[in-house]
C-alpha atoms as a PDB file:
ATOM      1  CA  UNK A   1       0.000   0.000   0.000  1.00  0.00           C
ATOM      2  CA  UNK A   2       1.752   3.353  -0.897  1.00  0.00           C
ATOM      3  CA  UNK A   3       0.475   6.508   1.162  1.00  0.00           C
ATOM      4  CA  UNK A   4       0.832  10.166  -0.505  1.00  0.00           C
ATOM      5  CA  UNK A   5       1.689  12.958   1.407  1.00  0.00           C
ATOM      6  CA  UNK A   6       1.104  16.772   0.437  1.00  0.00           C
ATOM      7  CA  UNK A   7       4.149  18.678   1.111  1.00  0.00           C
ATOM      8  CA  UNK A   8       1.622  21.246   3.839  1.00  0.00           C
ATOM      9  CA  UNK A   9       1.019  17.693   5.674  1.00  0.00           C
ATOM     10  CA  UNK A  10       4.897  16.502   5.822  1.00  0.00           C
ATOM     11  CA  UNK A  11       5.505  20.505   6.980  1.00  0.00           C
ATOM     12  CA  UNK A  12       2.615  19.952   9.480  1.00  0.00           C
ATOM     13  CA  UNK A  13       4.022  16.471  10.566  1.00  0.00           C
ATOM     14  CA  UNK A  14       7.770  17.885  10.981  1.00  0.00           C
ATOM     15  CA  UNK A  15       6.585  20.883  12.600  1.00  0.00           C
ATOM     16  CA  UNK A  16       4.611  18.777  15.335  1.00  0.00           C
ATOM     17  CA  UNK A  17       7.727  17.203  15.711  1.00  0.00           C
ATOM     18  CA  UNK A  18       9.912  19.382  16.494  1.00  0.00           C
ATOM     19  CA  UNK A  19       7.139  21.774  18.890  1.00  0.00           C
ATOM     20  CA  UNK A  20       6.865  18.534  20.836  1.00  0.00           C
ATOM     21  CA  UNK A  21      10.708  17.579  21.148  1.00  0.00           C
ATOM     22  CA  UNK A  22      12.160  21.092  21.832  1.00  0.00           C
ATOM     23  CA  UNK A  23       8.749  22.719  22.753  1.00  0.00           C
ATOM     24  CA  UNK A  24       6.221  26.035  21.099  1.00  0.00           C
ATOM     25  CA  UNK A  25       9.182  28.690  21.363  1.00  0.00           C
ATOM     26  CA  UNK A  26      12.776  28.923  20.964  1.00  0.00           C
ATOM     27  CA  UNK A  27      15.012  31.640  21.992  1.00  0.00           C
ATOM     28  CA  UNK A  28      18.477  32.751  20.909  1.00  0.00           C
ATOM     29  CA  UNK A  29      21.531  34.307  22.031  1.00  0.00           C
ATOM     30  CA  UNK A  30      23.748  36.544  19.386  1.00  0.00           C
ATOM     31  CA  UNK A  31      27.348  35.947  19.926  1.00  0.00           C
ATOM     32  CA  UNK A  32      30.303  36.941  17.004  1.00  0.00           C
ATOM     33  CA  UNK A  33      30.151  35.358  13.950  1.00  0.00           C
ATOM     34  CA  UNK A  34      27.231  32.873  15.699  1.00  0.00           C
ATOM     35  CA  UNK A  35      23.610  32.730  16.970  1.00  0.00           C
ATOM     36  CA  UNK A  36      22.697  29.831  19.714  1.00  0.00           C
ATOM     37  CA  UNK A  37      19.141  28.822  18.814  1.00  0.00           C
ATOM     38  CA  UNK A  38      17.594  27.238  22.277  1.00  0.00           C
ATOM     39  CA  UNK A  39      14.577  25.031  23.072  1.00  0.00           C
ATOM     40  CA  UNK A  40      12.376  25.796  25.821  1.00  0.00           C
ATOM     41  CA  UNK A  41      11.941  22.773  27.382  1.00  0.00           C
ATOM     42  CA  UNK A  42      13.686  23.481  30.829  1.00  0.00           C
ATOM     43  CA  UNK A  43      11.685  23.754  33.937  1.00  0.00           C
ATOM     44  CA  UNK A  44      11.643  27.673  34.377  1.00  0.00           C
ATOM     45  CA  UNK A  45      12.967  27.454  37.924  1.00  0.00           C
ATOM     46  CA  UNK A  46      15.570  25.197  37.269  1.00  0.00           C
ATOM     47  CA  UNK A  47      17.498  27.787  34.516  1.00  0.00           C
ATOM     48  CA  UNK A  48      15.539  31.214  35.655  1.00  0.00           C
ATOM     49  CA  UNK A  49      18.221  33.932  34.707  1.00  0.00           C
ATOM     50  CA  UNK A  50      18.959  32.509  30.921  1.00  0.00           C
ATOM     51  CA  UNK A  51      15.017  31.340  30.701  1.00  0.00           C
ATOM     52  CA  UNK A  52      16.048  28.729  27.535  1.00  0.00           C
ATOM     53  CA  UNK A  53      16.975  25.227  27.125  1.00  0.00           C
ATOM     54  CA  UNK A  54      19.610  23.359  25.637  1.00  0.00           C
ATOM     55  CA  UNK A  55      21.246  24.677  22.282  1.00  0.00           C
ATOM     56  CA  UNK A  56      19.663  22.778  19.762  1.00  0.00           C
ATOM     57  CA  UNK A  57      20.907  24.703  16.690  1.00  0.00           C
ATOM     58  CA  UNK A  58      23.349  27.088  15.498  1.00  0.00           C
ATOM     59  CA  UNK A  59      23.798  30.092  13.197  1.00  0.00           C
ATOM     60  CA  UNK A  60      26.917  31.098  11.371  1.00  0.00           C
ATOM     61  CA  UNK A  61      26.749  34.621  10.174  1.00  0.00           C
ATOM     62  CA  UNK A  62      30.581  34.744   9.471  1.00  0.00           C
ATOM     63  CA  UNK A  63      33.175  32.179   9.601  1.00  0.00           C
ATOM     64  CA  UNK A  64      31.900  28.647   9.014  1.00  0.00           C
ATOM     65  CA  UNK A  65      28.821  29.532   6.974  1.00  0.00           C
ATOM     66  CA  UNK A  66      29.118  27.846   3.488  1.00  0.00           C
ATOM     67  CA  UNK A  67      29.474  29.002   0.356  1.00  0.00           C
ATOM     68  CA  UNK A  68      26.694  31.322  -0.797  1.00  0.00           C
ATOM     69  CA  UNK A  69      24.470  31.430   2.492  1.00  0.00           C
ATOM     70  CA  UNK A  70      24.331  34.949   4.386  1.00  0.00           C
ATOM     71  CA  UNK A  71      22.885  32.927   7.496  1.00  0.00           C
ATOM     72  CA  UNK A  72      24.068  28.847   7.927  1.00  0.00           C
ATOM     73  CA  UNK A  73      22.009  27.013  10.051  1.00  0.00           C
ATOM     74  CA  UNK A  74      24.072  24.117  11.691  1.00  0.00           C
ATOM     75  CA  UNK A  75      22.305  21.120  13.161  1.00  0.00           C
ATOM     76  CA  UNK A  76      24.011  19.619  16.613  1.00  0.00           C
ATOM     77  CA  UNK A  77      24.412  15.674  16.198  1.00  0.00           C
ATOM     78  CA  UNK A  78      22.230  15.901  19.447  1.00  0.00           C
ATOM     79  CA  UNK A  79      19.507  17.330  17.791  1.00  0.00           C
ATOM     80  CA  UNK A  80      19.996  15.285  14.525  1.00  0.00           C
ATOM     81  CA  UNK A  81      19.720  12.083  16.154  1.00  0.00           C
ATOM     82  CA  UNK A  82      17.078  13.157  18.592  1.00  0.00           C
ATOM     83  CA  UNK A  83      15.060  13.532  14.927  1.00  0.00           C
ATOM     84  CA  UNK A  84      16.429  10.681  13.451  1.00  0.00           C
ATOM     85  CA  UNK A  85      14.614   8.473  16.071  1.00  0.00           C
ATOM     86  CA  UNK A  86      11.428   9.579  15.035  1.00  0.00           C
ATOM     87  CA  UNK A  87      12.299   9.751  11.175  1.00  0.00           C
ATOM     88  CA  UNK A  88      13.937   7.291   8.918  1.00  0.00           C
ATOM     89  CA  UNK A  89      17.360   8.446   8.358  1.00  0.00           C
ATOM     90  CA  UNK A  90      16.640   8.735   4.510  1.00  0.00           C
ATOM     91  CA  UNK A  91      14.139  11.542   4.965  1.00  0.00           C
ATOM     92  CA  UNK A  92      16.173  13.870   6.333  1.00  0.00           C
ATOM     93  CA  UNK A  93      18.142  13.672   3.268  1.00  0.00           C
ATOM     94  CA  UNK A  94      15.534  15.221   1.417  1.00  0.00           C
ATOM     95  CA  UNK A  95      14.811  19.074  -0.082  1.00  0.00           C
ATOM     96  CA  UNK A  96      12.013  19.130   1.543  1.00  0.00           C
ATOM     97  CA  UNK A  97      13.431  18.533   5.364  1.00  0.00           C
ATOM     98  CA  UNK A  98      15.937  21.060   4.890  1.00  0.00           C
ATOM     99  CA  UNK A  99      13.311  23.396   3.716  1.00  0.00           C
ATOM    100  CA  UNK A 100      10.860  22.768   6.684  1.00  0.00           C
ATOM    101  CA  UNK A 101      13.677  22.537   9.234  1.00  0.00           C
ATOM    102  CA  UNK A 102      14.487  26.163   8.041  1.00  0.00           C
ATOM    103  CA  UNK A 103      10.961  27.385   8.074  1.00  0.00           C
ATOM    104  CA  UNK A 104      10.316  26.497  11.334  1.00  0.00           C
ATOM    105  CA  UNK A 105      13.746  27.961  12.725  1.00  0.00           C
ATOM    106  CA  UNK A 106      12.251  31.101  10.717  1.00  0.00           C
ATOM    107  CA  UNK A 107       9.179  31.434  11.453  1.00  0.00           C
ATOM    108  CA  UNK A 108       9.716  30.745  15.452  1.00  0.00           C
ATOM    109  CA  UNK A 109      12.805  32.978  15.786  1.00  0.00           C
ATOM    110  CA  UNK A 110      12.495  35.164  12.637  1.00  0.00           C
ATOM    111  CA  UNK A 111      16.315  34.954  11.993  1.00  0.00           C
ATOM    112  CA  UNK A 112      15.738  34.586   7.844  1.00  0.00           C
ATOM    113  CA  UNK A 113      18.211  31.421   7.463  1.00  0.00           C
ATOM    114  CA  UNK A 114      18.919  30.687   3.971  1.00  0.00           C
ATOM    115  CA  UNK A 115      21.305  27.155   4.144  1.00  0.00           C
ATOM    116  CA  UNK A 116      21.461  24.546   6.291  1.00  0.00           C
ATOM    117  CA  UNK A 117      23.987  21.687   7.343  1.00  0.00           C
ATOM    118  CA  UNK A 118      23.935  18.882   9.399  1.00  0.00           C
ATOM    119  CA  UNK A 119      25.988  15.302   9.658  1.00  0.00           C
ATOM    120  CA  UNK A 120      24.537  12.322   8.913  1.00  0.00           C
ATOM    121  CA  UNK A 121      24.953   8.413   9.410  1.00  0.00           C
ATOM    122  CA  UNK A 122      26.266   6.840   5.901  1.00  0.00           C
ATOM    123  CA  UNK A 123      28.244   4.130   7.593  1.00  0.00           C
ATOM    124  CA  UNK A 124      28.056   0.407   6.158  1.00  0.00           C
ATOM    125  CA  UNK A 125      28.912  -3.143   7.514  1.00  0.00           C
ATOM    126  CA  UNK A 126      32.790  -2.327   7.091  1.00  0.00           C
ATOM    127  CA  UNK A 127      32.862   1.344   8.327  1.00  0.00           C
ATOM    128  CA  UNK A 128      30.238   2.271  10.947  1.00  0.00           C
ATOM    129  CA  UNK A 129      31.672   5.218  12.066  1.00  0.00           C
ATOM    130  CA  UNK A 130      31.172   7.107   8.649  1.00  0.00           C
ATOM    131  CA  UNK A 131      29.561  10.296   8.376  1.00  0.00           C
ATOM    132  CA  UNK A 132      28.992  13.067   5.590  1.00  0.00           C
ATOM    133  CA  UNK A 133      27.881  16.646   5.705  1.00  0.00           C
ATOM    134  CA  UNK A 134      24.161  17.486   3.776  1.00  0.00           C
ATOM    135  CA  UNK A 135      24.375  21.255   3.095  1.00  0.00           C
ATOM    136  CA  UNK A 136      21.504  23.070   1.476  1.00  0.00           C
ATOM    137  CA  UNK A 137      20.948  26.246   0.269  1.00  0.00           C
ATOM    138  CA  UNK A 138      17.090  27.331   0.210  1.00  0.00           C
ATOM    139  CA  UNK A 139      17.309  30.322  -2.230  1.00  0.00           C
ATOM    140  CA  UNK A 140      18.787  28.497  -4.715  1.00  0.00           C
ATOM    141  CA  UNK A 141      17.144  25.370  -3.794  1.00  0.00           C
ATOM    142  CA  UNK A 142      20.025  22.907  -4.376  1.00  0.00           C
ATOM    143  CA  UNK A 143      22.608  21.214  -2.358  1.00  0.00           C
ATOM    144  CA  UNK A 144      25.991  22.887  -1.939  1.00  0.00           C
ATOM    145  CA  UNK A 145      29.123  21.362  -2.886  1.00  0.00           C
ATOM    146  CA  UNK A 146      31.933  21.287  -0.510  1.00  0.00           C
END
């Protein structure tokens, strides 16, 4: 049995997703060259003066930002594999997951993130440990070489 998907569903699914594992608001915290993009899922007593959870993301608006992208949103291998549990591996290798990751990160922090980057698992029965970098760039809709 094959089950379609409109792309406003998959955005709705990923969405839900993500509210649920890093909860309804993130904050973030400008630094040089880098923005720290926190859930909120920390009691509010236990981190009262910072008010923000763990960093789940980060920004590059200088050094480390790929080629072409004015704002580079980086993916923690915490946060990837926190998705990846709920996800098959596969779909996050997708246009459209790179797109709805950075909608989400723009419309709850309204940062306008054009490219984003993140490791993921390519390892096989002789090398488990191997890993490769999925960079996209969302105004020119492609993948970036590096």
């Amino acid at each position: 049995m094959k089950v379609e998907i409109s792309k406003e569903q998959y955005q709705r699914v990923i969405y839900n997703l993500l509210d649920t594992l890093y909860g309804p608001k993130l904050s973030y915290e400008r630094k040089k060259d880098m923005i720290y993009i926190y859930s909120n899922d920390n009691d509010p007593f236990e981190n009262e003066l910072i008010g923000e959870g763990d960093a789940i993301f980060r920004v590059y608006t200088g050094s480390g930002k790929g080629k072409g992208c004015k704002k580079d949103l980086y993916v923690t291998s915490e946060t990837g594999e926190e998705i990846e549990d709920f996800i098959p591996r596969a779909a996050t290798r997708k246009k459209l997951f790179a797109k709805t990751v950075i909608s989400y990160v723009n419309k709850k922090t309204g940062l306008d993130v054009d490219c984003i980057d993140f490791w993921y698992y390519s390892g096989s029965k002789n090398d488990i440990d191997q890993e490769d970098k999925y960079n996209f760039n969302v105004k020119k809709n492609k993948k970036i070489r590096t």
